[in-house]
N, C-alpha and C. Protein backbone atom coordinates (compact mmCIF):
# COMPACT_ATOMS: atom_id res chain seq x y z
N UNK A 1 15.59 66.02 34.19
CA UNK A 1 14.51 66.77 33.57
C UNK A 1 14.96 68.20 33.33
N UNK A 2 14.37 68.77 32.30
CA UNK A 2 14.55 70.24 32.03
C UNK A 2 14.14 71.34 33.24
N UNK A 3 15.13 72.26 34.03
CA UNK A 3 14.94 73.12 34.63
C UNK A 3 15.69 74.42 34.35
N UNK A 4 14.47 75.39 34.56
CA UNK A 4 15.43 76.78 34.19
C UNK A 4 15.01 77.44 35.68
N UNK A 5 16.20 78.05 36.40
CA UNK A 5 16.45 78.91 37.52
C UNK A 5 16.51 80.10 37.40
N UNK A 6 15.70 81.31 37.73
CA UNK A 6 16.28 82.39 37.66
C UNK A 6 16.47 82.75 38.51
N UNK A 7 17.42 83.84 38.92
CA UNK A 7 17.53 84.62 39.80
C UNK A 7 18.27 86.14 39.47
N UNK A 8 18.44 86.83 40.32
CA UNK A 8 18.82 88.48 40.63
C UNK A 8 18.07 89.52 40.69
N UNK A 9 16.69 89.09 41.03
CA UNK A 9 15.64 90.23 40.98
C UNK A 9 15.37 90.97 42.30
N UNK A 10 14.83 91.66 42.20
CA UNK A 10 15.35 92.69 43.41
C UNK A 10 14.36 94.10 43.57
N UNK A 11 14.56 94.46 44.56
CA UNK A 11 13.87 96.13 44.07
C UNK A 11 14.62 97.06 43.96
N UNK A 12 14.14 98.24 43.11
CA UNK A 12 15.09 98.82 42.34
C UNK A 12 14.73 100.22 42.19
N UNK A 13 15.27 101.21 42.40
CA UNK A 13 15.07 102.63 42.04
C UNK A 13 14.77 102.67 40.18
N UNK A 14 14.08 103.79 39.48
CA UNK A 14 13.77 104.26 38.57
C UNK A 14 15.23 104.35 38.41
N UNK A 15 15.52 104.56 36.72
CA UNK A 15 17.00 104.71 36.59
C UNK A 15 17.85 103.64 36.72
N UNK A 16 17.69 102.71 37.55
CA UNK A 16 18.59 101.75 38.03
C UNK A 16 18.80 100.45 37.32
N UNK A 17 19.77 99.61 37.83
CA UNK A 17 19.97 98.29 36.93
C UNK A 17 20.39 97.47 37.38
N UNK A 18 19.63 96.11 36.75
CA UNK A 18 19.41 94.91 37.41
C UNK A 18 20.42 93.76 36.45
N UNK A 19 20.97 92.80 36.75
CA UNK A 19 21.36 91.70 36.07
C UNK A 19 20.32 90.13 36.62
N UNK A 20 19.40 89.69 35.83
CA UNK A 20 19.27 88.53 36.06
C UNK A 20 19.96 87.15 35.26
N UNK A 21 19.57 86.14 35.96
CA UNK A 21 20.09 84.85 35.58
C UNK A 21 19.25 84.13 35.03
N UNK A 22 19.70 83.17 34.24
CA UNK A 22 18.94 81.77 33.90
C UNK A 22 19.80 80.45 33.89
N UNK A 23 19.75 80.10 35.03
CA UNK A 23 20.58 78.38 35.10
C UNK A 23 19.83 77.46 34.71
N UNK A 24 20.16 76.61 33.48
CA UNK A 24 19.75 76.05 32.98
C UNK A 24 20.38 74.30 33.16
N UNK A 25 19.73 73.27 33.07
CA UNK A 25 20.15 72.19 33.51
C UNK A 25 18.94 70.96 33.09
N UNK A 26 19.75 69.91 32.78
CA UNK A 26 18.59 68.59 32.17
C UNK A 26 18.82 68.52 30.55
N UNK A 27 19.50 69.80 30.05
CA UNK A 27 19.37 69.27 28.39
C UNK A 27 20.77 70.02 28.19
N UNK A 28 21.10 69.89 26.40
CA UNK A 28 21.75 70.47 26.51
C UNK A 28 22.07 72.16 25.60
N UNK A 29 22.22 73.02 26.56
CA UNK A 29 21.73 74.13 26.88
C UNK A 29 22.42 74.91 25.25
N UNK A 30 22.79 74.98 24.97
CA UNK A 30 24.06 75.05 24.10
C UNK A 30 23.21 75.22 22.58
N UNK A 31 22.13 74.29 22.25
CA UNK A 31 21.84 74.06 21.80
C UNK A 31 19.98 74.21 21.14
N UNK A 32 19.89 75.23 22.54
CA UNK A 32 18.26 75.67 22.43
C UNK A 32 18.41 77.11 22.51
N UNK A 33 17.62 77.68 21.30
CA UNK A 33 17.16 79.04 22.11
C UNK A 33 16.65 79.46 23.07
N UNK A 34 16.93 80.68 24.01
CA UNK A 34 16.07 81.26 25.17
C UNK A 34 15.41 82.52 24.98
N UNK A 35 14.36 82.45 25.80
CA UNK A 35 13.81 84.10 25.51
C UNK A 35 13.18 84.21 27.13
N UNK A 36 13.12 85.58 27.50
CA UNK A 36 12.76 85.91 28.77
C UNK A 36 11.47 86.31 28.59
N UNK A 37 10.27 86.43 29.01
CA UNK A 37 9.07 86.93 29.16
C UNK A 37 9.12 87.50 30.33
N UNK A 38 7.99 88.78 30.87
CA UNK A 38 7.74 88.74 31.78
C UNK A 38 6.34 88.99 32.01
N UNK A 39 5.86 89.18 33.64
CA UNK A 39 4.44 89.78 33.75
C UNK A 39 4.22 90.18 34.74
N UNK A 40 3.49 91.71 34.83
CA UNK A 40 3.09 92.15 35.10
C UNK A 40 1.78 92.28 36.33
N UNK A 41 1.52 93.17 37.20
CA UNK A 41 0.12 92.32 37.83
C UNK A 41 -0.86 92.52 37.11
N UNK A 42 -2.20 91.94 37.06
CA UNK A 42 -2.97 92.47 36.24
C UNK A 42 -2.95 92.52 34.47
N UNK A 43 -1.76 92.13 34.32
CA UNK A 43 -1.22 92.20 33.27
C UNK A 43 -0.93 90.85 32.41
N UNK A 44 -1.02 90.19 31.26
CA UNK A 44 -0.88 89.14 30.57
C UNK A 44 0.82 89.04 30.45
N UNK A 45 1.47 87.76 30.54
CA UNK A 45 2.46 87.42 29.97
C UNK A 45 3.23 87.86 28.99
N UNK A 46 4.26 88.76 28.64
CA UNK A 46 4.73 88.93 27.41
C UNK A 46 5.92 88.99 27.36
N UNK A 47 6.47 88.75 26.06
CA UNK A 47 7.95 88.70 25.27
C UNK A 47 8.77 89.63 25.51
N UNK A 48 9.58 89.01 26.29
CA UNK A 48 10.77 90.42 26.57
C UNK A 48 12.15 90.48 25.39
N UNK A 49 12.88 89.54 25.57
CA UNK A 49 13.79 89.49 24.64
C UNK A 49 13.90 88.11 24.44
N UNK A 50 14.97 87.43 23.34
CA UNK A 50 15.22 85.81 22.90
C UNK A 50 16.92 86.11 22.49
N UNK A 51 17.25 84.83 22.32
CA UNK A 51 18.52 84.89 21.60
C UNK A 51 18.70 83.61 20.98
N UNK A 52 19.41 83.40 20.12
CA UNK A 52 19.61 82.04 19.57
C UNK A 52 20.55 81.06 20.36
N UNK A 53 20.69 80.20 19.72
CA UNK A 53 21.54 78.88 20.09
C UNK A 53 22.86 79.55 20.56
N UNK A 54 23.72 80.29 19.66
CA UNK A 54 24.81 80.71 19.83
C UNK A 54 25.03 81.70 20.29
N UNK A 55 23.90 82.70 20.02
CA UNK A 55 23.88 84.05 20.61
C UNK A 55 24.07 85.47 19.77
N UNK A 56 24.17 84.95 18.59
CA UNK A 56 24.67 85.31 16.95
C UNK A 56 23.24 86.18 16.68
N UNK A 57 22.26 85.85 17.24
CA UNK A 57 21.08 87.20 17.09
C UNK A 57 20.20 87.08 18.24
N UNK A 58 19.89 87.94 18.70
CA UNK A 58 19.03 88.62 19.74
C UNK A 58 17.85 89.55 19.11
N UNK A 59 16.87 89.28 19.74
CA UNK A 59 16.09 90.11 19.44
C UNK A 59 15.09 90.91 20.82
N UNK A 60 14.32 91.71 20.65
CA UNK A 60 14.17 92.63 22.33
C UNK A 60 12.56 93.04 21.68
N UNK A 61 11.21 92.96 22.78
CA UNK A 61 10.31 93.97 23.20
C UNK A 61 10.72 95.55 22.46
N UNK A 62 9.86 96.19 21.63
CA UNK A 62 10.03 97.30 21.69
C UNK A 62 10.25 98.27 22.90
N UNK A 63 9.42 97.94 24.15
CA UNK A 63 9.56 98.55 24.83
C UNK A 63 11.01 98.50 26.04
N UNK A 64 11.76 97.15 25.41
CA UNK A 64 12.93 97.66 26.26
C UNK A 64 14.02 97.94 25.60
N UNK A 65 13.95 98.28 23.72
CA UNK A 65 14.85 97.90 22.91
C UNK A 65 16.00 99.05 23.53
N UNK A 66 17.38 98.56 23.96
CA UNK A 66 18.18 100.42 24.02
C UNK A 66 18.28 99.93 25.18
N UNK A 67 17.68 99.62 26.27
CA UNK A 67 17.68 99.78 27.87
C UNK A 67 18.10 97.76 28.23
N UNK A 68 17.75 97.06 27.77
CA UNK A 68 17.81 95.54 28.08
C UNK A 68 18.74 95.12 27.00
N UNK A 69 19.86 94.51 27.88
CA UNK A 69 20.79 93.10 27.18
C UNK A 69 20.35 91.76 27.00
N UNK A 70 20.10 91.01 26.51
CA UNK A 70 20.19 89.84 26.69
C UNK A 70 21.36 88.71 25.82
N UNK A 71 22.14 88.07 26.98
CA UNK A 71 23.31 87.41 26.34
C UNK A 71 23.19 86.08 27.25
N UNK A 72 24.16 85.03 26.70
CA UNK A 72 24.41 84.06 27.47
C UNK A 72 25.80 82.93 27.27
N UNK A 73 25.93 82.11 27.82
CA UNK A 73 27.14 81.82 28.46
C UNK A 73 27.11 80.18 27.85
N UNK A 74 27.18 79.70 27.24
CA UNK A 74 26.93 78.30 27.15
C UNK A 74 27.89 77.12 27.64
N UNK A 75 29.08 77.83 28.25
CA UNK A 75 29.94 76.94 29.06
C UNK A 75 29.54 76.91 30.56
N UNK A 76 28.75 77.95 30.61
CA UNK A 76 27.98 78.10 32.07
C UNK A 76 26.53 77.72 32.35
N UNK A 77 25.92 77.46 30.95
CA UNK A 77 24.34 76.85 31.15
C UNK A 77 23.68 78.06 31.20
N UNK A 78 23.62 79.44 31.35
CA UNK A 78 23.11 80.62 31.90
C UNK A 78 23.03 81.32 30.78
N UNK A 79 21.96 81.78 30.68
CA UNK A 79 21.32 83.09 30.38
C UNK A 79 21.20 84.37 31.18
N UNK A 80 21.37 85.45 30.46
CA UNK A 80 21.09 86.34 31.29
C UNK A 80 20.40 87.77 30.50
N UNK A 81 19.90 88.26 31.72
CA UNK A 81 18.82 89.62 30.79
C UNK A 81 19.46 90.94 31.75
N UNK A 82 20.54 91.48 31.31
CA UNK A 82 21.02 92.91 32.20
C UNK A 82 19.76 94.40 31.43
N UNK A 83 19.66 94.68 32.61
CA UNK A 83 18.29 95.41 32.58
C UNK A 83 19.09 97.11 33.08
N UNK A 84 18.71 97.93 32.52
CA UNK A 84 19.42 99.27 32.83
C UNK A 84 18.53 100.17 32.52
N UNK A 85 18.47 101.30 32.94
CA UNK A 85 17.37 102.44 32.75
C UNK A 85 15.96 102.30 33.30
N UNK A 86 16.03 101.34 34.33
CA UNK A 86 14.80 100.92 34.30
C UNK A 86 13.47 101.59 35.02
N UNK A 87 12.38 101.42 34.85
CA UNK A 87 11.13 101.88 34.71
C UNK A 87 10.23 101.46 35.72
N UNK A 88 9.12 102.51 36.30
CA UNK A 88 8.42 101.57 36.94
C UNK A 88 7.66 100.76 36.27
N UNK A 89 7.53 100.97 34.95
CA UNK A 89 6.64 99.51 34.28
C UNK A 89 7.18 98.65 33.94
N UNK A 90 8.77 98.54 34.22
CA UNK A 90 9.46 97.76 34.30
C UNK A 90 9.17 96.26 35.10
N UNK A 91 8.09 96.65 36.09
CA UNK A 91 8.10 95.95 37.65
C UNK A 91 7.22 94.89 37.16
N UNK A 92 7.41 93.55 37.49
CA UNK A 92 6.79 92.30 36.69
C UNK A 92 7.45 91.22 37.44
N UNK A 93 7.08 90.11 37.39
CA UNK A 93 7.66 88.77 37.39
C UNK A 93 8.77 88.75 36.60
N UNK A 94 9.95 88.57 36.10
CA UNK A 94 10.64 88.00 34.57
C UNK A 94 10.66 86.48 34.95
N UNK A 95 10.53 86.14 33.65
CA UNK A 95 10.62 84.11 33.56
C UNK A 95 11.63 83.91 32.32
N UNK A 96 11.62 83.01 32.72
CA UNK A 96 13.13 82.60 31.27
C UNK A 96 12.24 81.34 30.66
N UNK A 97 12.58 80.83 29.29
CA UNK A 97 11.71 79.79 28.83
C UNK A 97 12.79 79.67 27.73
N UNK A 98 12.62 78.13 27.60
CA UNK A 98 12.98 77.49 26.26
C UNK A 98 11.53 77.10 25.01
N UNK A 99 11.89 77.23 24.62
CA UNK A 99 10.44 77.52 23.41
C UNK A 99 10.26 76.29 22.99
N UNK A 100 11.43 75.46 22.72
CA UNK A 100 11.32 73.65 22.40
C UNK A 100 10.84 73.35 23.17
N UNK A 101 9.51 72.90 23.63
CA UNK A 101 9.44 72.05 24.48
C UNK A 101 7.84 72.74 25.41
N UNK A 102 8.35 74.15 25.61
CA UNK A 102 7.78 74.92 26.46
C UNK A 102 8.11 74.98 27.70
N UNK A 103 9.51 75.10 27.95
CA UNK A 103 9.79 74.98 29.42
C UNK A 103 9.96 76.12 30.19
N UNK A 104 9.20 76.75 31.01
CA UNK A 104 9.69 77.67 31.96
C UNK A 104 10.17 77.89 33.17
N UNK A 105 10.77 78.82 33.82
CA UNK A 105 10.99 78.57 35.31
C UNK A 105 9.99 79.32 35.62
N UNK A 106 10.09 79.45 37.03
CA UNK A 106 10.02 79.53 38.12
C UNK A 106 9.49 80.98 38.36
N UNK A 107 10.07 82.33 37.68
CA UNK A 107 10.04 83.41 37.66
C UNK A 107 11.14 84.28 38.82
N UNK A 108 11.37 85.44 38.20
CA UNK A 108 12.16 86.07 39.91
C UNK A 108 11.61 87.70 39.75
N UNK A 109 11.07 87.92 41.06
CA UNK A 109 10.31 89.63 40.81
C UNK A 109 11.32 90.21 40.72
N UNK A 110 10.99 91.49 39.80
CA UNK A 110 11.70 93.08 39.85
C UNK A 110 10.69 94.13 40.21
N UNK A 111 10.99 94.86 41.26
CA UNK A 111 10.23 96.12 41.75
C UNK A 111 11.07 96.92 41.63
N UNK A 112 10.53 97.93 40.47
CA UNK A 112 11.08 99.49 40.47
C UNK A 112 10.13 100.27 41.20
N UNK A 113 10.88 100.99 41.81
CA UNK A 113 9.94 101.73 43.01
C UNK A 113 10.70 103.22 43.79
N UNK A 114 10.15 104.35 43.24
CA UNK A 114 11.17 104.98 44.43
C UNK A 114 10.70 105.23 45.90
């Protein structure tokens, strides 16, 4: 079955930077786009960044455009969202999702906090 794993979330000083993961497994990965959402407390679900099949376009949240990578690995199954400059409104759940299908994980927190 389709599972996406994230992990590397952490707490984090203002300024600071995070790398998360997305292990992906059950399909084949290579071949779906990903996009990260995250959320907030209190706060609704939203679109952080995506990338295509190959990785040939990315697209980003205005609000992290400049400060968030998102790339991935397709000999490794993984996605990943490297996060830099970061904010305390930065601080959210992030989730990784494949959009075919609607599959999400699990989520992994980030706390920016000084």
């Amino acid at each position: 079955q389709v599972q996406l794993v994230e992990s590397g979330g952490g707490l984090v000083q203002p300024g600071g930077s995070l790398r998360l993961s997305c292990a992906a497994s059950g399909f084949t990965f290579a071949s779906y786009y990903i996009s990260w959402y995250r959320q907030a407390p209190g706060k609704e679900r939203e679109f952080v960044a995506s990338i295509t099949s190959n990785g040939g376009i990315t697209n980003y949240a205005d609000s992290v455009k400049g400060r968030f990578t998102i790339s991935r690995d397709n000999a490794k199954n993984t996605a990943y969202l490297e996060m830099q400059s970061l904010k305390l409104e930065d601080t959210a759940v992030y989730y990784c999702k494949r959009p075919n299908g609607n599959y999400w994980g699990q989520g992994t927190q980030v706390t920016v906090t000084s």
